[in-house]
PDB file of N, CA and C in Angstrom:
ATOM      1  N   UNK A   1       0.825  -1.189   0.000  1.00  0.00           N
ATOM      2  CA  UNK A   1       0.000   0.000   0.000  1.00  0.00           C
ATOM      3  C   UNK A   1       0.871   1.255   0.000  1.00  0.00           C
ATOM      4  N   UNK A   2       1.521   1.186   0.822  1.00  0.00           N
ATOM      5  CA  UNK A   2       2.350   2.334   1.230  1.00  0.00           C
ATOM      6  C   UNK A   2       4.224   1.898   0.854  1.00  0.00           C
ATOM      7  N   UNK A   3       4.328   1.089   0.298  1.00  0.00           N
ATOM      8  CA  UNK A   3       5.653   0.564   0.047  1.00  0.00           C
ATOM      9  C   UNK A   3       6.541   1.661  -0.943  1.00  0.00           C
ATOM     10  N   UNK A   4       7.522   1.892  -0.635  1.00  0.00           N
ATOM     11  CA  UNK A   4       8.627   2.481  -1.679  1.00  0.00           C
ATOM     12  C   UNK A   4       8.487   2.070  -3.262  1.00  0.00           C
ATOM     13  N   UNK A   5       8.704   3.216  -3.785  1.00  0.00           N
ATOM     14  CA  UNK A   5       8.429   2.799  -5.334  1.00  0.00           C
ATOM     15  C   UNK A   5      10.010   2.918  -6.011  1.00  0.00           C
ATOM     16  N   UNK A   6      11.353   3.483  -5.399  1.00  0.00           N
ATOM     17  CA  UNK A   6      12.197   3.640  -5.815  1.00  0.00           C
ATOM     18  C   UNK A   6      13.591   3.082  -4.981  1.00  0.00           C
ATOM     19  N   UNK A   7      14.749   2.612  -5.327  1.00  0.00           N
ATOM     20  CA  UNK A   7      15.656   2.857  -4.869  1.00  0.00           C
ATOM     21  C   UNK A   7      16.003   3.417  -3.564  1.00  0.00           C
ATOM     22  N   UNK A   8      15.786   4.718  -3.890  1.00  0.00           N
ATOM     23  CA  UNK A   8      16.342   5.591  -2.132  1.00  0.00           C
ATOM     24  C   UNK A   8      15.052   5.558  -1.766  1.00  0.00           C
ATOM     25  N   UNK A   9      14.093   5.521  -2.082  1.00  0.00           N
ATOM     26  CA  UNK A   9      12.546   5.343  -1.140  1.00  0.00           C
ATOM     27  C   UNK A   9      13.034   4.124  -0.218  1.00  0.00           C
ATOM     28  N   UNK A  10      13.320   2.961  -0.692  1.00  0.00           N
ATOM     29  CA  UNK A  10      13.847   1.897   0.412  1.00  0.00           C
ATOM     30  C   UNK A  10      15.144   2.244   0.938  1.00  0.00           C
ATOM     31  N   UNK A  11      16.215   3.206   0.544  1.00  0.00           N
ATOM     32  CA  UNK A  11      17.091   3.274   1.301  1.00  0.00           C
ATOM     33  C   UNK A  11      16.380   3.808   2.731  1.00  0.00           C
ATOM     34  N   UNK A  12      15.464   5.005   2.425  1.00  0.00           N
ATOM     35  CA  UNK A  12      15.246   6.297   3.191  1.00  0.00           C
ATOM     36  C   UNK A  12      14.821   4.848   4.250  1.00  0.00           C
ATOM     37  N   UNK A  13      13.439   4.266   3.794  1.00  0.00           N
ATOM     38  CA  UNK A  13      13.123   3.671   4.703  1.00  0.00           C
ATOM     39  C   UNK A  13      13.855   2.633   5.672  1.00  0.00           C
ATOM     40  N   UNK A  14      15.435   1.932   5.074  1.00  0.00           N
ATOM     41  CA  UNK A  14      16.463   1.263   5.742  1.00  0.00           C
ATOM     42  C   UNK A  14      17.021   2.271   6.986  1.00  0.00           C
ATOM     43  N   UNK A  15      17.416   3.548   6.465  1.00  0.00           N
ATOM     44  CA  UNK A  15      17.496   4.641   7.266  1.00  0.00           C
ATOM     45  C   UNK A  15      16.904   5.043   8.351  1.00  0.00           C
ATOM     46  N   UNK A  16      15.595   4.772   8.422  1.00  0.00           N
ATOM     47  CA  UNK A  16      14.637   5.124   9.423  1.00  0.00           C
ATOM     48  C   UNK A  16      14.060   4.196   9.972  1.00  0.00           C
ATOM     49  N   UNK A  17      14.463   2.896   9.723  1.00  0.00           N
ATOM     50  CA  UNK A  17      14.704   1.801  10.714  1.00  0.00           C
ATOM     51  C   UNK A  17      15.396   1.598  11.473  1.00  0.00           C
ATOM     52  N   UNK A  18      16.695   2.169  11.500  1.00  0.00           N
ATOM     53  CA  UNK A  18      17.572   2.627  11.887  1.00  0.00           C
ATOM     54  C   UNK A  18      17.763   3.589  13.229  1.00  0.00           C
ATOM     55  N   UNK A  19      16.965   4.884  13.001  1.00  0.00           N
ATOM     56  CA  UNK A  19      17.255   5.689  13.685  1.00  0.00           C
ATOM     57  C   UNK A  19      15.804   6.703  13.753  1.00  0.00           C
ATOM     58  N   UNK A  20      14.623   5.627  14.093  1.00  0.00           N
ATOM     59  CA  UNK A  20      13.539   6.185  14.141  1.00  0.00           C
ATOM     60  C   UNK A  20      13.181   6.584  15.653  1.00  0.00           C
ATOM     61  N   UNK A  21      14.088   6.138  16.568  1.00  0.00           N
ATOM     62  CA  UNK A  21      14.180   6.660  17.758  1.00  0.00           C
ATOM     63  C   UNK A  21      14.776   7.811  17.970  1.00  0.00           C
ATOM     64  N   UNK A  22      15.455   8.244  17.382  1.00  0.00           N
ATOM     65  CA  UNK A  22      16.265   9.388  17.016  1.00  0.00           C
ATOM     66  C   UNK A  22      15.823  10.554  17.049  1.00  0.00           C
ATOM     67  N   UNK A  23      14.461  11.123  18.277  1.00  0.00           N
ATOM     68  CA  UNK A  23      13.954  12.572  17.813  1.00  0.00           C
ATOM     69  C   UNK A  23      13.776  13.743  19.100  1.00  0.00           C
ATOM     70  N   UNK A  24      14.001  14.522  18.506  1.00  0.00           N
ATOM     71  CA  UNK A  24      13.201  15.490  19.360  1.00  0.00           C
ATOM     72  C   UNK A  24      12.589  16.008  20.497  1.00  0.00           C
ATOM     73  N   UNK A  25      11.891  15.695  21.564  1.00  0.00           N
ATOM     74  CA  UNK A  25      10.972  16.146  21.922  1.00  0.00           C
ATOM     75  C   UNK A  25      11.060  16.856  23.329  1.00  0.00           C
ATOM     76  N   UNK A  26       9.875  17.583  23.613  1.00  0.00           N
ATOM     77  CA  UNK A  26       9.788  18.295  24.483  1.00  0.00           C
ATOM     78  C   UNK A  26       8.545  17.683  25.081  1.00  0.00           C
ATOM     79  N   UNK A  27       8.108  17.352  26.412  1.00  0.00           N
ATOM     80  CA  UNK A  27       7.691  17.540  27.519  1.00  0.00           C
ATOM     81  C   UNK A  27       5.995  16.254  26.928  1.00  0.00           C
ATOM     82  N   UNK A  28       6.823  15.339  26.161  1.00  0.00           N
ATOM     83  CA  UNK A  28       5.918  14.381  25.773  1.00  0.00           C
ATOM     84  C   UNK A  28       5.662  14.575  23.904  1.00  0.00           C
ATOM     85  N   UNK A  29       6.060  15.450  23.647  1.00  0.00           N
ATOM     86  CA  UNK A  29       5.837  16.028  22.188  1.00  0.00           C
ATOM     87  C   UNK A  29       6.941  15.756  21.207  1.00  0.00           C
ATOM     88  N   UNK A  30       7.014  15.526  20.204  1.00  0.00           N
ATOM     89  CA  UNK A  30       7.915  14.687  19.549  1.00  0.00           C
ATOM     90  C   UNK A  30       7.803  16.151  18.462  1.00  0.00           C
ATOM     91  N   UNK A  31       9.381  17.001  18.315  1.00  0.00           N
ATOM     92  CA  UNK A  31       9.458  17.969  17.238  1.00  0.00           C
ATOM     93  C   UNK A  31       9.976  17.568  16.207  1.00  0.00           C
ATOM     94  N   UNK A  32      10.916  16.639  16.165  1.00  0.00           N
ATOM     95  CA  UNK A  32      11.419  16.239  14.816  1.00  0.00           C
ATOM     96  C   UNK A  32      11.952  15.540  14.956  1.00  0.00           C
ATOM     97  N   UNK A  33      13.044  15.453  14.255  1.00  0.00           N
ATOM     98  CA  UNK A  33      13.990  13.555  13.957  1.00  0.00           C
ATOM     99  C   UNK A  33      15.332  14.230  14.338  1.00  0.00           C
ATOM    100  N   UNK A  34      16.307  13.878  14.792  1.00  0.00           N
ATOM    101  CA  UNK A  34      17.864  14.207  14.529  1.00  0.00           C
ATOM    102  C   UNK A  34      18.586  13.781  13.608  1.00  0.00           C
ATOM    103  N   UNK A  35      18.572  15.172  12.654  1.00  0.00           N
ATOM    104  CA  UNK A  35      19.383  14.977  11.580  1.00  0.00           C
ATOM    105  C   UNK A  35      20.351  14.511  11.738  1.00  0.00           C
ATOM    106  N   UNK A  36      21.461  14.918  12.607  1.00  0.00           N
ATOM    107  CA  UNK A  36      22.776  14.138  12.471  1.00  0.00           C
ATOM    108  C   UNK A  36      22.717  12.827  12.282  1.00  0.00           C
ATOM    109  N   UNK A  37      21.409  12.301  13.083  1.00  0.00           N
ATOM    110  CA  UNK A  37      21.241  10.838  13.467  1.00  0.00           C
ATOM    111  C   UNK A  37      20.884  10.653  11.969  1.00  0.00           C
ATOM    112  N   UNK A  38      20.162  10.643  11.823  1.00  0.00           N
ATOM    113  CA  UNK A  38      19.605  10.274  10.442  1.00  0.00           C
ATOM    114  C   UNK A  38      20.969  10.568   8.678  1.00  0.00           C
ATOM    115  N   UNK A  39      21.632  11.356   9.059  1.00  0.00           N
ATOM    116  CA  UNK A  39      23.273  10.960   8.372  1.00  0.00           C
ATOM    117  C   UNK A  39      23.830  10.349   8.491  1.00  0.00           C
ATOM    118  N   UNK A  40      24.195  10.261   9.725  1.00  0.00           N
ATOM    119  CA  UNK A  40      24.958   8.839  10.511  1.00  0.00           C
ATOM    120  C   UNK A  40      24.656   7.344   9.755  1.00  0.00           C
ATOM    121  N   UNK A  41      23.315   7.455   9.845  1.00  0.00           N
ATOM    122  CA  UNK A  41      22.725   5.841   9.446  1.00  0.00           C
ATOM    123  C   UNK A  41      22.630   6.282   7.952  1.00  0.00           C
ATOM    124  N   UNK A  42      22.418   7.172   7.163  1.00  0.00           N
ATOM    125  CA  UNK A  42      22.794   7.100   6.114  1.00  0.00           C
ATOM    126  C   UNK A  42      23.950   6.482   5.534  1.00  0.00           C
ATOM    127  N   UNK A  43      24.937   7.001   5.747  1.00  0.00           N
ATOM    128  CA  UNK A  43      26.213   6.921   5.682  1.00  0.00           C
ATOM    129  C   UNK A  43      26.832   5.400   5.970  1.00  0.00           C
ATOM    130  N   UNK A  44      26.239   5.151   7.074  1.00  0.00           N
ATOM    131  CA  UNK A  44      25.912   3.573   7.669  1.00  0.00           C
ATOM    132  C   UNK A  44      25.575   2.239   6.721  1.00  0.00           C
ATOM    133  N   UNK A  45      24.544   2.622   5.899  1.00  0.00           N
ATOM    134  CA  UNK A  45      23.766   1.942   5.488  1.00  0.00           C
ATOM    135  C   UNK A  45      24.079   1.478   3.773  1.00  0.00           C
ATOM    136  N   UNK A  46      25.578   2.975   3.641  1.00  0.00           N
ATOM    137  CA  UNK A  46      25.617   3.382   2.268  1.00  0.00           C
ATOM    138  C   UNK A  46      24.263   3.733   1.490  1.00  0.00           C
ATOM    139  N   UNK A  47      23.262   4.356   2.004  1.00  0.00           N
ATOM    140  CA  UNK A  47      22.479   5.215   0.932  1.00  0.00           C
ATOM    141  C   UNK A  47      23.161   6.631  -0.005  1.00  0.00           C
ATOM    142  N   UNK A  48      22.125   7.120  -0.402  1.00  0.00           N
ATOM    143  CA  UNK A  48      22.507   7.910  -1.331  1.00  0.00           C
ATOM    144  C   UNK A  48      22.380   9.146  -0.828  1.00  0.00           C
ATOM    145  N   UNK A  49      23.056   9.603  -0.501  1.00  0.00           N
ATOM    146  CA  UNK A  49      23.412  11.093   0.550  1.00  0.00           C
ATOM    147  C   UNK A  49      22.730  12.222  -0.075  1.00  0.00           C
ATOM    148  N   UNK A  50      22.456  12.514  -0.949  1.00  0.00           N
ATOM    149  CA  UNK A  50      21.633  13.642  -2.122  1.00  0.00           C
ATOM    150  C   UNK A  50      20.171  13.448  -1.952  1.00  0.00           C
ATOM    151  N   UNK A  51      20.303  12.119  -1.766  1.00  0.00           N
ATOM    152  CA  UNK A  51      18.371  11.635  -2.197  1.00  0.00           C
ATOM    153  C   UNK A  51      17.693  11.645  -0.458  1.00  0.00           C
ATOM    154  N   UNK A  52      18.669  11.202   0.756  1.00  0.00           N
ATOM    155  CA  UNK A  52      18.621  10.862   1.815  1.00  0.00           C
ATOM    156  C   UNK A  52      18.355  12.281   2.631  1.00  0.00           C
ATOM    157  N   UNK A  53      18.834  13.555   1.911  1.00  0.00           N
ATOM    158  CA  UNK A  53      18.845  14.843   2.355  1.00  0.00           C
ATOM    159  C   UNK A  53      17.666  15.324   1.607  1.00  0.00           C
ATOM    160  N   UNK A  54      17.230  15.409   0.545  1.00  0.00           N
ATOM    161  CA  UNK A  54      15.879  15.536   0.371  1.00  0.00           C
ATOM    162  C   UNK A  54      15.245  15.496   0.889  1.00  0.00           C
ATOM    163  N   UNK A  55      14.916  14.103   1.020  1.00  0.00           N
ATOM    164  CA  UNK A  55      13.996  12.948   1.972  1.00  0.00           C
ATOM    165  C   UNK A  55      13.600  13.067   2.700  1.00  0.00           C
ATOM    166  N   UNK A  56      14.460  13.722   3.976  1.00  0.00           N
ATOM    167  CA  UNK A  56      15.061  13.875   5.217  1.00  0.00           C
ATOM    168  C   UNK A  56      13.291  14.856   5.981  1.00  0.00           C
ATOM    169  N   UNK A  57      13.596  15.992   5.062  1.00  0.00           N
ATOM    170  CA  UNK A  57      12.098  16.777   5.575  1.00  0.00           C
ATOM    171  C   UNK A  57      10.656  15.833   5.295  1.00  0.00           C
ATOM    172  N   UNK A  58      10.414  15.281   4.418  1.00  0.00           N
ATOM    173  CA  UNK A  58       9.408  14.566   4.533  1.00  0.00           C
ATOM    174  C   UNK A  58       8.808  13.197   5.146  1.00  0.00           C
ATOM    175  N   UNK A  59       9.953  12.487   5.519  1.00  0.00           N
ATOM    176  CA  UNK A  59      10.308  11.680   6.508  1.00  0.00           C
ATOM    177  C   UNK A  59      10.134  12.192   7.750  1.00  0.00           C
ATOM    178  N   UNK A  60      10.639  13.346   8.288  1.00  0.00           N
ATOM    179  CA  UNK A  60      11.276  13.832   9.289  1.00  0.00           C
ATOM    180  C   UNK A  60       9.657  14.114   9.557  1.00  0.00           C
ATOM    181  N   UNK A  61       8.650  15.008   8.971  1.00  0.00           N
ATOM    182  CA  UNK A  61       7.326  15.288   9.049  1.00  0.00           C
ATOM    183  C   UNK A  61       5.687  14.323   9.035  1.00  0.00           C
ATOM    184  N   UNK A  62       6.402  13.117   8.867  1.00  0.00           N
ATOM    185  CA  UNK A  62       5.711  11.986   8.733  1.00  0.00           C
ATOM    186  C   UNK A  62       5.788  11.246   9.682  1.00  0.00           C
ATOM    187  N   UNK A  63       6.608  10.882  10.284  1.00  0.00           N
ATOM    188  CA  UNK A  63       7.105  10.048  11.879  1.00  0.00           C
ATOM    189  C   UNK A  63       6.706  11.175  13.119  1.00  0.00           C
ATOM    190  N   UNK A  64       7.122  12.626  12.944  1.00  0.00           N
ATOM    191  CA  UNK A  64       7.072  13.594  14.006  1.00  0.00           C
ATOM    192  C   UNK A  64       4.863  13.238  13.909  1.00  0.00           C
ATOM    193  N   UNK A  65       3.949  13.686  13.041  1.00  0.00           N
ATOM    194  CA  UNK A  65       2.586  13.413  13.022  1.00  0.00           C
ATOM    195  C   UNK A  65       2.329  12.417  13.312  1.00  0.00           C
ATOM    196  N   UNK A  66       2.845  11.251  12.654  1.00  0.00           N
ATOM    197  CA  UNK A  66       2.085   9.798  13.239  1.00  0.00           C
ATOM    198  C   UNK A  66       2.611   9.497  14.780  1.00  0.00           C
ATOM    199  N   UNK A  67       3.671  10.228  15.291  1.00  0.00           N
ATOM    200  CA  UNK A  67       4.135  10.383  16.850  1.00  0.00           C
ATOM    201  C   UNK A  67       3.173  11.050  17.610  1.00  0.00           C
ATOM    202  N   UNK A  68       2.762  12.011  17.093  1.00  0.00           N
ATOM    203  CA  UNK A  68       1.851  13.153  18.174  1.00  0.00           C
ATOM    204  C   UNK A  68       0.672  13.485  17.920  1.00  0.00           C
ATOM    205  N   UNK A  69       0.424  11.585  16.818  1.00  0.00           N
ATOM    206  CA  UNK A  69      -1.882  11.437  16.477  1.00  0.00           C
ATOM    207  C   UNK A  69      -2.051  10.869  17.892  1.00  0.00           C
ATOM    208  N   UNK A  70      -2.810  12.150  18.296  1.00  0.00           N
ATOM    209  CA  UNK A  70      -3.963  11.091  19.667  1.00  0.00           C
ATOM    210  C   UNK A  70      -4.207   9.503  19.641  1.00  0.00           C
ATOM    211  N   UNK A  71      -3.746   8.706  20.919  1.00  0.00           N
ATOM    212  CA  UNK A  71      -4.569   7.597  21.002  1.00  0.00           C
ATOM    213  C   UNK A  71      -5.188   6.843  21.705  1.00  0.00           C
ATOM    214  N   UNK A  72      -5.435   5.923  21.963  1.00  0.00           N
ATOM    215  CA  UNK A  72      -6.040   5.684  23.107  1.00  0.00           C
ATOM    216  C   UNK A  72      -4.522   5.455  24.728  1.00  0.00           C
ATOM    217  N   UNK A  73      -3.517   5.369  24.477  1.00  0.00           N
ATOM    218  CA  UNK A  73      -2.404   5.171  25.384  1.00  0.00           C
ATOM    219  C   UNK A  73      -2.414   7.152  25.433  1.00  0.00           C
ATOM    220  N   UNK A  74      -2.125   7.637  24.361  1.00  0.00           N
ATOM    221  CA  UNK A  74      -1.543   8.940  24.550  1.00  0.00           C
ATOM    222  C   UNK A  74      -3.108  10.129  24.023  1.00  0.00           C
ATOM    223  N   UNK A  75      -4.097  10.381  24.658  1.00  0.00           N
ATOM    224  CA  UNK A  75      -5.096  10.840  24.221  1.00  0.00           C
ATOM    225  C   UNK A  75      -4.878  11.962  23.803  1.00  0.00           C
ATOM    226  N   UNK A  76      -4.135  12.577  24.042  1.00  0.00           N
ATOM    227  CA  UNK A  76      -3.501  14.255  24.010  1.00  0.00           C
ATOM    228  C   UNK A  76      -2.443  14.558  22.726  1.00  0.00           C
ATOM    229  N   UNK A  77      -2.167  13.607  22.237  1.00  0.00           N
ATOM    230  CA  UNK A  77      -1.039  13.555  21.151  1.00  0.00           C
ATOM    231  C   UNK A  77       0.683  13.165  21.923  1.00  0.00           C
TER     232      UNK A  77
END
């Protein structure tokens, strides 16, 4: 459904298996990902450093939302 259609689409996602713990947050709130972290395992993984920095913001904005959707454990986000 949601699977990679390219190359660095599965790197990104090797990447962020990686270092999806890797973020942010303040006071229960998840702000973003750590970039460094997320180079690191690039680099790690040998992805493609051009495509992985792209990436990086829309990845980075996709994990931070599905982190801080209300649920029934975290009702508040």
């Amino acid at each position: 459904m949601n699977s990679p259609r390219t190359e660095e689409g599965w790197q990104a996602l090797a990447v962020l298996d990686v270092c999806s713990s890797q973020v942010r947050a303040v006071q229960g709130a998840v702000l973003g990902m750590d970039f460094n972290a997320w180079v690191s395992a690039s680099q790690a993984l040998d992805a493609d450093p051009t495509a992985m920095t792209h990436l990086f913001p829309a990845v980075e904005a996709g994990l931070t939302q599905a982190l801080n959707k209300p649920s029934p454990d975290n009702p508040h986000g």
